[in-house]
C-alpha atoms as a PDB file:
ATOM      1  CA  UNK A   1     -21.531 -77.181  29.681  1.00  0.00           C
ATOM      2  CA  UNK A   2     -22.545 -77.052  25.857  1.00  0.00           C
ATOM      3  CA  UNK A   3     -21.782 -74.758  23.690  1.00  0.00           C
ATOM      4  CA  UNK A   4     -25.360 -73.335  23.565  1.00  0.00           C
ATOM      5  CA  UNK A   5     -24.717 -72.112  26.690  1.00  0.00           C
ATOM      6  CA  UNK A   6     -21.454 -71.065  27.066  1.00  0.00           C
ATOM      7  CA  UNK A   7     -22.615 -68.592  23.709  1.00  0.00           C
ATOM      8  CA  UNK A   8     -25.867 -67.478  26.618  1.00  0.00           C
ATOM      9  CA  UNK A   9     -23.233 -66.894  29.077  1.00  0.00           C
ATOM     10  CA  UNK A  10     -21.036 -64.725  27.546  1.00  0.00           C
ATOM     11  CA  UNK A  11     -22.704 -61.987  27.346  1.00  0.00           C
ATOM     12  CA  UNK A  12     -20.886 -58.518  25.831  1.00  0.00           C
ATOM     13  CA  UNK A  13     -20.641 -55.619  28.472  1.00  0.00           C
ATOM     14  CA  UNK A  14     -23.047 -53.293  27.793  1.00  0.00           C
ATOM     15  CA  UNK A  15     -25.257 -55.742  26.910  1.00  0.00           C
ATOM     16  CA  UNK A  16     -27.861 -55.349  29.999  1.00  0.00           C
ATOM     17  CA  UNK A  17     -28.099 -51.789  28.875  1.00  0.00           C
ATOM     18  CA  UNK A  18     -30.557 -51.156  25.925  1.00  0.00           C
ATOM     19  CA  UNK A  19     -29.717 -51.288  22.318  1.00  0.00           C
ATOM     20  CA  UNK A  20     -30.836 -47.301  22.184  1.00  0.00           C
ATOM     21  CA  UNK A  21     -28.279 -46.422  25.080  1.00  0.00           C
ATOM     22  CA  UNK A  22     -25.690 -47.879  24.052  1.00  0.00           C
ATOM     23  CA  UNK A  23     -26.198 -45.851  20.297  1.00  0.00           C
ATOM     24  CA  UNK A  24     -26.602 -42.686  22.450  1.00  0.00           C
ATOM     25  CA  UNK A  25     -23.641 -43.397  24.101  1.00  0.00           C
ATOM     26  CA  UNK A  26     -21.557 -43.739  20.944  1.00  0.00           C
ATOM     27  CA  UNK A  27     -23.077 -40.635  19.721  1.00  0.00           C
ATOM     28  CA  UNK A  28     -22.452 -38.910  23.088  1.00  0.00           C
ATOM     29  CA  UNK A  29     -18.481 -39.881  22.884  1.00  0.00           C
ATOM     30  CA  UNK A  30     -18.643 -38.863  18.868  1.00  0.00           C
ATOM     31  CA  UNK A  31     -20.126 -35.410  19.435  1.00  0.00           C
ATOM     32  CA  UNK A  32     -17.686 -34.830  22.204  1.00  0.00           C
ATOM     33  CA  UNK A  33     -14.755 -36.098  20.087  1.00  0.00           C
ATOM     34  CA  UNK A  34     -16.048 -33.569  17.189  1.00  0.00           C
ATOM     35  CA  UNK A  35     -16.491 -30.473  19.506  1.00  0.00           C
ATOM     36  CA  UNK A  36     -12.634 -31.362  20.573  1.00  0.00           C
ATOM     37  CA  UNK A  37     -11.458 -31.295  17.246  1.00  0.00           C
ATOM     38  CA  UNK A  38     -13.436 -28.188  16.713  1.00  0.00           C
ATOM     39  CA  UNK A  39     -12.025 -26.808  19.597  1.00  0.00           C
ATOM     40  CA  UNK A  40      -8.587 -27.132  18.334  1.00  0.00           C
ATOM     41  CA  UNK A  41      -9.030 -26.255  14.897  1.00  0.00           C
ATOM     42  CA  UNK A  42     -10.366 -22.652  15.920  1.00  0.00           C
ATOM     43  CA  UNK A  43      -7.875 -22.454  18.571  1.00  0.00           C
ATOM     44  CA  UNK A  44      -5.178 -23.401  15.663  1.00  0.00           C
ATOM     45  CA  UNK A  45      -6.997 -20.987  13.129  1.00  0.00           C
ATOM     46  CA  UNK A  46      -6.459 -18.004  16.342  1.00  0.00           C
ATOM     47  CA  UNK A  47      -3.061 -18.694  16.573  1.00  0.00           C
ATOM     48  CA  UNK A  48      -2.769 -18.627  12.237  1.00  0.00           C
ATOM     49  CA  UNK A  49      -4.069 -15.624  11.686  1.00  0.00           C
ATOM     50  CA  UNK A  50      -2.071 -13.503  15.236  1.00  0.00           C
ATOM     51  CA  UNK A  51       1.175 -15.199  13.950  1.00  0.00           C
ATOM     52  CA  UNK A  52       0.188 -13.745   9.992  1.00  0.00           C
ATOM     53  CA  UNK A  53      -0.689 -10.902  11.737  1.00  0.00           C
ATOM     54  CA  UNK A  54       2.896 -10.551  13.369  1.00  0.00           C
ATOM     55  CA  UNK A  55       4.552 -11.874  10.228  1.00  0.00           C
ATOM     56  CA  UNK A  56       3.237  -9.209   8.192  1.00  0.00           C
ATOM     57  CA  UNK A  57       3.725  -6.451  10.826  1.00  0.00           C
ATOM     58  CA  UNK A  58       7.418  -7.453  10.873  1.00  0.00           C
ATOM     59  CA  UNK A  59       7.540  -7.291   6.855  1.00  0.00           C
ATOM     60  CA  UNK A  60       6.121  -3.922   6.782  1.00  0.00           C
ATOM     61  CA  UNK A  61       9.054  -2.354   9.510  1.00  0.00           C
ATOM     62  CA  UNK A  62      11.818  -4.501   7.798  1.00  0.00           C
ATOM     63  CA  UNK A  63      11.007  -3.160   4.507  1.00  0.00           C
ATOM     64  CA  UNK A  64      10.365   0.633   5.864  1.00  0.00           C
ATOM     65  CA  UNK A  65      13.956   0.628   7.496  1.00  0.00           C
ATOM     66  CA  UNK A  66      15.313  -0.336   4.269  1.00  0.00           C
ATOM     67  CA  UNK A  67      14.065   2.556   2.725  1.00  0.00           C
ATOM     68  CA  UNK A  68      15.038   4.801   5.456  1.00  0.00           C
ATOM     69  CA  UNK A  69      18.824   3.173   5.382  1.00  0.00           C
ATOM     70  CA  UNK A  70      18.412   4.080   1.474  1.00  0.00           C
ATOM     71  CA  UNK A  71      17.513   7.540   2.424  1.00  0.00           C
ATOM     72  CA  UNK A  72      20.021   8.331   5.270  1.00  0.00           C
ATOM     73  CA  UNK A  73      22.650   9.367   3.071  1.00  0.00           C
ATOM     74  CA  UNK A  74      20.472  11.836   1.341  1.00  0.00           C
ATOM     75  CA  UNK A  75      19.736  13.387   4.839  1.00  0.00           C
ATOM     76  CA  UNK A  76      23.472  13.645   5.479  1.00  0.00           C
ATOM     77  CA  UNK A  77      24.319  15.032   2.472  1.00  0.00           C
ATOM     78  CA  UNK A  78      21.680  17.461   2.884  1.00  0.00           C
ATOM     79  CA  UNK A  79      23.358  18.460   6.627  1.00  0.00           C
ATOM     80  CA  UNK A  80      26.565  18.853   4.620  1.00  0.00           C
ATOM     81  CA  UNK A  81      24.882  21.259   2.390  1.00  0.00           C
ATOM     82  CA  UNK A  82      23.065  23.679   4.813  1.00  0.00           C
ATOM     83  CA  UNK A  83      26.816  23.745   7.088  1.00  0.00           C
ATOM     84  CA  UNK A  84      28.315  25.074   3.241  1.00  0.00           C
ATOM     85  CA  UNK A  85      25.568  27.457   2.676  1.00  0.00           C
ATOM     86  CA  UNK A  86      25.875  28.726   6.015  1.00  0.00           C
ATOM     87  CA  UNK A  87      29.439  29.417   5.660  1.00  0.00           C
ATOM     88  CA  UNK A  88      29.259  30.328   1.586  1.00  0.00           C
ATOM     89  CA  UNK A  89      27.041  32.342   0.022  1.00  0.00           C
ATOM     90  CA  UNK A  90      27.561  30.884  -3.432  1.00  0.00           C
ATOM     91  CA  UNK A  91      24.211  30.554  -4.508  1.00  0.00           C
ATOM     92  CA  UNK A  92      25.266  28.646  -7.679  1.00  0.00           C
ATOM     93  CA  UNK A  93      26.698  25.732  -5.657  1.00  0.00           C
ATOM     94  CA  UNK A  94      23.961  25.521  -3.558  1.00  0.00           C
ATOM     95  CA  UNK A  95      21.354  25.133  -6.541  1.00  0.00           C
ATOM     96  CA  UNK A  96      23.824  21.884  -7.796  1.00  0.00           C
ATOM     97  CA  UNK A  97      23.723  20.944  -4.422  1.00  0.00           C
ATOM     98  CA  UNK A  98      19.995  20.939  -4.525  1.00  0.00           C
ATOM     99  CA  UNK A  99      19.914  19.021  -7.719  1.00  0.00           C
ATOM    100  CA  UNK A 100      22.286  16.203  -6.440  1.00  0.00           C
ATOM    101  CA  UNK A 101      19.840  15.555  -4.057  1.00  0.00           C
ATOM    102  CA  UNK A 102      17.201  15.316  -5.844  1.00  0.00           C
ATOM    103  CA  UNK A 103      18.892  13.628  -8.239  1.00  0.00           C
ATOM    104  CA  UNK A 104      19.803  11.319  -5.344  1.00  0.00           C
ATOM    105  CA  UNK A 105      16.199  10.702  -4.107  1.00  0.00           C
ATOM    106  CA  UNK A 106      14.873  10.336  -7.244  1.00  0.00           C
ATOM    107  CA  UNK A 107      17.503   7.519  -7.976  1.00  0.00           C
ATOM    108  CA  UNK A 108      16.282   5.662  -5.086  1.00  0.00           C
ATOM    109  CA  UNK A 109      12.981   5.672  -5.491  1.00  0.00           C
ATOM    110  CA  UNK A 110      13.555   3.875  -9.066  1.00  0.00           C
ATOM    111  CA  UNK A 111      15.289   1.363  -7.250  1.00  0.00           C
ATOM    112  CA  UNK A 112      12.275   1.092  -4.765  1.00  0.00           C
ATOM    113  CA  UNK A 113      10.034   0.855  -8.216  1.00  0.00           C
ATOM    114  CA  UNK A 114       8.290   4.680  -7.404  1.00  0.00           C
ATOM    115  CA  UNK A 115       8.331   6.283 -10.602  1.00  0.00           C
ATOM    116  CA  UNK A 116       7.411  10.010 -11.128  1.00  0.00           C
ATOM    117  CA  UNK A 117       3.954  10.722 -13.594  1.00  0.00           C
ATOM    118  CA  UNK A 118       4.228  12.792 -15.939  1.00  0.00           C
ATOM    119  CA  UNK A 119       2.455  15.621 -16.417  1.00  0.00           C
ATOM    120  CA  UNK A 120       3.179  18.759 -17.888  1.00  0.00           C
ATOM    121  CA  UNK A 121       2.041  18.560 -21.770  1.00  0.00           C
ATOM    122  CA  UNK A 122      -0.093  15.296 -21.673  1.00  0.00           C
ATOM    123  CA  UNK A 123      -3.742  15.446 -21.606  1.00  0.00           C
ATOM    124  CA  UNK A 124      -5.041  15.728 -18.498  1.00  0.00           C
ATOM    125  CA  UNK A 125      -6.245  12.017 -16.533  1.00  0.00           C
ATOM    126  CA  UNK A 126      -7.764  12.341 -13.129  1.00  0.00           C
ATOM    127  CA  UNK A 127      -6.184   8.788 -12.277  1.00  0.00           C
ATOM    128  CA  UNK A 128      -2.653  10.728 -11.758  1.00  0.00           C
ATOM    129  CA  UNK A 129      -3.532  14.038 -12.097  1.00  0.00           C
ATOM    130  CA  UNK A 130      -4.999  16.528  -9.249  1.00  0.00           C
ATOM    131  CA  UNK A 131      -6.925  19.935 -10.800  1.00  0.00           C
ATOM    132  CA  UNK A 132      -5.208  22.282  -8.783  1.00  0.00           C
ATOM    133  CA  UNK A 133      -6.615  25.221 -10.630  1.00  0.00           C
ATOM    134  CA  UNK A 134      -7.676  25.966 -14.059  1.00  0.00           C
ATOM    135  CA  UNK A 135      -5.502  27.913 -16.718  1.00  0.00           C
ATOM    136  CA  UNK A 136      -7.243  30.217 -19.222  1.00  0.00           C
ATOM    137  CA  UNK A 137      -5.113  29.805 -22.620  1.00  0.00           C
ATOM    138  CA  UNK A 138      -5.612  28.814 -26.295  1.00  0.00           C
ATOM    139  CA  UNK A 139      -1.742  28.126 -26.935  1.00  0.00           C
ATOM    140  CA  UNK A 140      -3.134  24.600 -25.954  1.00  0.00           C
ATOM    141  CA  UNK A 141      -6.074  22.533 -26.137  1.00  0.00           C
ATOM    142  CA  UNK A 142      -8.670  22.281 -23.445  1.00  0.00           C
ATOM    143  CA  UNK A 143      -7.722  19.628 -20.469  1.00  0.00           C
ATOM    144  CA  UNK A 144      -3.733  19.707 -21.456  1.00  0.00           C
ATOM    145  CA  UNK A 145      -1.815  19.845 -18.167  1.00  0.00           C
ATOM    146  CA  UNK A 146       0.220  23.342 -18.657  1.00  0.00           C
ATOM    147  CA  UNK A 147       2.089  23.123 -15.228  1.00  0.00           C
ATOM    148  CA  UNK A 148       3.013  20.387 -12.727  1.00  0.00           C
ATOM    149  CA  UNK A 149       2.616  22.266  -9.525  1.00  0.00           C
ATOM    150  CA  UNK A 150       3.985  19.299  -7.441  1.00  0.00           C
ATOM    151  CA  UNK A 151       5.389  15.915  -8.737  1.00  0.00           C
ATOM    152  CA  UNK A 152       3.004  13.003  -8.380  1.00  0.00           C
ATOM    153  CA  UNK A 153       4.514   9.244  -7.876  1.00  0.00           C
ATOM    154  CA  UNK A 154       3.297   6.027  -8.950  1.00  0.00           C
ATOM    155  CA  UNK A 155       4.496   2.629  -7.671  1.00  0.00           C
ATOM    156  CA  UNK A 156       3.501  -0.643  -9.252  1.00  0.00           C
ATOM    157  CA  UNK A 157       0.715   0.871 -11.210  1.00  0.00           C
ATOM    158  CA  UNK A 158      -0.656   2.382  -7.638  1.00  0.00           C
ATOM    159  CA  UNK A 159      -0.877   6.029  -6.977  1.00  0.00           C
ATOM    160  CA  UNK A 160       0.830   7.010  -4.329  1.00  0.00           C
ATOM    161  CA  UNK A 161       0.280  10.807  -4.670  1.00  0.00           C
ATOM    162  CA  UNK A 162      -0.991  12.565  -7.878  1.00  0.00           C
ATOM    163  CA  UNK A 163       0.814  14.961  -9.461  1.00  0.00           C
ATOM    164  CA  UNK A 164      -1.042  18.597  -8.567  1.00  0.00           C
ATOM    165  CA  UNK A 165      -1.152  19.868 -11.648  1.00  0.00           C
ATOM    166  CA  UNK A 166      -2.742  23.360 -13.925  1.00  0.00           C
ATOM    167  CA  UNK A 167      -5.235  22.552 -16.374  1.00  0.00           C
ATOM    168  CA  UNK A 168      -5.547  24.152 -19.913  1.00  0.00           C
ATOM    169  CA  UNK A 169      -9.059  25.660 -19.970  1.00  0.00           C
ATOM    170  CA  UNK A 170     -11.149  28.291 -22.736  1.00  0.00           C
ATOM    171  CA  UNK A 171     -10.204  31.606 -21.909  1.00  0.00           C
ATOM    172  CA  UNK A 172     -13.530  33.584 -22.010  1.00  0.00           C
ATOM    173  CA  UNK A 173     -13.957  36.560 -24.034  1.00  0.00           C
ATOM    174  CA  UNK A 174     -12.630  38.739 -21.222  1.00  0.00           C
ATOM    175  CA  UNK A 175      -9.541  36.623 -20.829  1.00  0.00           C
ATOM    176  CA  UNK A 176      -8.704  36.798 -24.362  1.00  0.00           C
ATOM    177  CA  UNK A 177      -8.683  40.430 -24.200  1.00  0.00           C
ATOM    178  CA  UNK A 178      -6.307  40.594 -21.401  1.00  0.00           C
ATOM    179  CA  UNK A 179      -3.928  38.248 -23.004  1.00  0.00           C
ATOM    180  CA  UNK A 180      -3.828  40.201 -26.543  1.00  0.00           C
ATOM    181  CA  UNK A 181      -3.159  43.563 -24.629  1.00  0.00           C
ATOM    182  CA  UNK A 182      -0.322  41.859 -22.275  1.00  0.00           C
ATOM    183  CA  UNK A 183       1.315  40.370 -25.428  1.00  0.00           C
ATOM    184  CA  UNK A 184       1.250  44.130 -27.386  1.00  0.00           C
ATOM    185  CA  UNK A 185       2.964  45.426 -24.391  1.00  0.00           C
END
């Protein structure tokens, strides 16, 4: 044999198929390669985001038992108090027993970066400050908180409650009356 028709001879395998069948073919095994890898990568993605999911779950409950473990001895101390006022009816201790504790919560929260607002004698700012009711006077100006009604807490620049506070208003004409005759008396 020559070489001319050894080369005729050999033929490649998928050579008595068409050159278009064999391209769909390839494109066949490529698209089904691709929707694998797709397959996988959303699959992967699923798994991602549940195991983020459970990662962050387990941050949250880790970081709220701290807190409680920071506040457990407040609660104790605070059985220890109600057993003495039971028993004593010193009223004095139990106010400084009172004030330890919050003395004691407050302490903890600056550790846990919660931070009371302040309120009473700064104008009034609706960011950290709740209206709770208006108060007629002209001792100060209009919109001057006169009287934090119930502390407000902020934590990383994020409210976490707003301190419920009295607001300096105009007394009317009425008002003013009243106020002149209760400070003669």
């Amino acid at each position: 044999m020559n070489r001319d028709q050894t080369d005729k001879n050999e033929q490649p395998p998928d050579a008595d198929q068409e050159p278009e069948a064999v391209e769909q073919d390839e494109r066949d095994r490529r698209i089904a390669e691709l929707e694998d890898k797709y397959r996988r990568a959303v699959a992967d993605l699923a798994n991602a985001h549940r195991r983020f999911r459970t990662e962050r779950e387990q941050t949250g409950r880790m970081a709220v038992s701290s807190f409680v473990r920071k506040l457990l001895p407040v609660i104790d101390n605070m059985s220890h108090s109600l057993k003495a006022a039971a028993t004593s009816h010193d009223a004095a201790a139990l106010i400084d027993g009172f004030k330890l504790l919050e003395t004691q919560l407050l302490q903890i929260f600056g550790e846990s970066g919660i931070e009371p607002i302040e309120a009473a004698g700064r104008p009034f700012d609706p960011e950290v400050h709740h209206a709770v009711m208006p108060e007629p006077t002209d001792k100060v100006p209009p919109g001057t908180v006169t009287e934090e009604i119930g502390r407000g807490f902020i934590m990383d620049g994020f409210v976490i409650r707003p301190a419920q506070v009295k607001v300096a208003a105009r007394p009317t004409d009425h008002e003013n009356d009243e106020q002149e005759t209760e400070e003669d008396a």
